[in-house]
Protein backbone atom coordinates (compact mmCIF):
# COMPACT_ATOMS: atom_id res chain seq x y z
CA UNK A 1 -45.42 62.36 -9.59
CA UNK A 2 -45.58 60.14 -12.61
CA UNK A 3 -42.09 59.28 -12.46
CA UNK A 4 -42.39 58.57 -8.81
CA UNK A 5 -44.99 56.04 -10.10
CA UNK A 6 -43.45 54.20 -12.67
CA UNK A 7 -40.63 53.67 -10.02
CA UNK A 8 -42.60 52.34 -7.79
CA UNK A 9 -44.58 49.88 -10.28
CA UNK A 10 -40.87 48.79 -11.72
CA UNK A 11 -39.72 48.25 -7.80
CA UNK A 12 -42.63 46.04 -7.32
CA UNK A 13 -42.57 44.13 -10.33
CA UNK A 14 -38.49 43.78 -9.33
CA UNK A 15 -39.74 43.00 -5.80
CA UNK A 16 -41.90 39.93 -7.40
CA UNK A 17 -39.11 38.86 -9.37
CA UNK A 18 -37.09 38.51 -6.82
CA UNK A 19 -39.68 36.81 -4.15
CA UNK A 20 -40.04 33.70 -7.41
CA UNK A 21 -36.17 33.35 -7.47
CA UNK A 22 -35.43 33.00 -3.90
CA UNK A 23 -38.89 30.68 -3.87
CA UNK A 24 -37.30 28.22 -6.17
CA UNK A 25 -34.12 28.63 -4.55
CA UNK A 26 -35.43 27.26 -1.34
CA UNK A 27 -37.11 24.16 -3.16
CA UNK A 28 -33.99 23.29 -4.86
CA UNK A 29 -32.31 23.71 -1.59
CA UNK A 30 -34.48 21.54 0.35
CA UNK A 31 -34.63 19.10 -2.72
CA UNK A 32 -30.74 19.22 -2.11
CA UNK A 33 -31.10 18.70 2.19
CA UNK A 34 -33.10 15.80 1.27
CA UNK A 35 -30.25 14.06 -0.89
CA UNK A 36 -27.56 14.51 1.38
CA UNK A 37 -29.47 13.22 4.09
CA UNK A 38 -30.56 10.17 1.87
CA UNK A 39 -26.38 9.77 0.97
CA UNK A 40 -25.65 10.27 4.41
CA UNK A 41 -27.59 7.20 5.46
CA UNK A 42 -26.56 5.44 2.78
CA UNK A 43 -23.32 6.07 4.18
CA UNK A 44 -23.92 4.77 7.36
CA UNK A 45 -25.66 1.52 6.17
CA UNK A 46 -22.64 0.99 3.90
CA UNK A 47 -20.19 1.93 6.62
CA UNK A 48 -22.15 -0.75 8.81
CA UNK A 49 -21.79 -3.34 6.10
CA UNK A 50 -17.99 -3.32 5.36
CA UNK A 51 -17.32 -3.51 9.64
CA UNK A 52 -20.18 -6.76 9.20
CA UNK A 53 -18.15 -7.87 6.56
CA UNK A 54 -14.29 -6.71 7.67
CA UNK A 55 -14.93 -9.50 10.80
CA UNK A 56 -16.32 -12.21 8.48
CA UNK A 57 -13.01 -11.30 6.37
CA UNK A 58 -10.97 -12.09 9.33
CA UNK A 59 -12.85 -15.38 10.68
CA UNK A 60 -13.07 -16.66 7.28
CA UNK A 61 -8.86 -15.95 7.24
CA UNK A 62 -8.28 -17.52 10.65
CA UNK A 63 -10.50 -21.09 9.80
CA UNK A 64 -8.20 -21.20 6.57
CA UNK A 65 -4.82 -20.68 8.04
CA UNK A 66 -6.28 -24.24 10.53
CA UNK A 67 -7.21 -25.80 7.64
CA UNK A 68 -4.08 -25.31 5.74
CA UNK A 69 -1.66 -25.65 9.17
CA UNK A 70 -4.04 -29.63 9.40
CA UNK A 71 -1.62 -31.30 6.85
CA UNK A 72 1.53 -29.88 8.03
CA UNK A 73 0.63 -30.89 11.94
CA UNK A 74 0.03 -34.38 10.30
CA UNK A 75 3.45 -34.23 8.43
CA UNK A 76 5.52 -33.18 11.39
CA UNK A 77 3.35 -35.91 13.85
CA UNK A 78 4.28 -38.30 11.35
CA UNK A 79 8.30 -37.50 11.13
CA UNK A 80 8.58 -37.07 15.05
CA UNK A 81 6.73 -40.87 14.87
CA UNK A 82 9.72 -42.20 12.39
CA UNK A 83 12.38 -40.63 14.43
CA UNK A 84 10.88 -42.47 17.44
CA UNK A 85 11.22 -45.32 15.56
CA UNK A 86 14.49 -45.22 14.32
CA UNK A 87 16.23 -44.10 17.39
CA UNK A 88 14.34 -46.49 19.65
CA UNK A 89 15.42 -49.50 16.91
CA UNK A 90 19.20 -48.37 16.86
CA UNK A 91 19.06 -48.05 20.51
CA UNK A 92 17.76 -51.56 19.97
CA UNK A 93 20.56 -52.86 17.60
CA UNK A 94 23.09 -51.53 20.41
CA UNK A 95 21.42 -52.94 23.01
CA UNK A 96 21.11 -56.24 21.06
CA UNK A 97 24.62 -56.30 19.80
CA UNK A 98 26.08 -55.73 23.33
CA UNK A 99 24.16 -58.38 25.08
């Protein structure tokens, strides 16, 4: 009976033990829940951000390829111009010469 006893006490105090383990084990785990949900929304805000700032990427691309095609529109306005020019003066030295 006295061995039955000392079992019994041993099982409880086991029994306790094992009750304080699995009790911390849930805090940590919870503690742990609460992170990933914190990195997880983190996640999303950040995810949010680069899409914001992907299309401010690409209209900040688009108004520099204007502003760098400006000049060359100007150059090629201003050779069409002189080729005007030329052809209608040697059309006008032919015409001149023939009359």
């Amino acid at each position: 009976m006295e061995k039955k006893m000392v079992l019994q006490e041993l099982c409880d105090e086991r029994h306790k033990a094992l009750e304080n383990y699995l009790s911390n084990e849930r805090g940590k785990t919870d503690r742990c829940e609460l992170e990933i949900k914190d990195v997880q929304e983190a996640i999303i805000r950040l995810t949010s951000l680069m899409e914001k700032h992907d299309s401010e990427i690409t209209d900040h691309e688009e108004r520099i390829r204007q502003i760098e095609g400006k000049p060359a529109k100007r150059w090629e306005s201003l050779i069409a111009q002189l080729i005007t020019l030329l052809t209608a003066a040697i059309a006008g030295g032919f015409i001149g010469q023939a009359f």
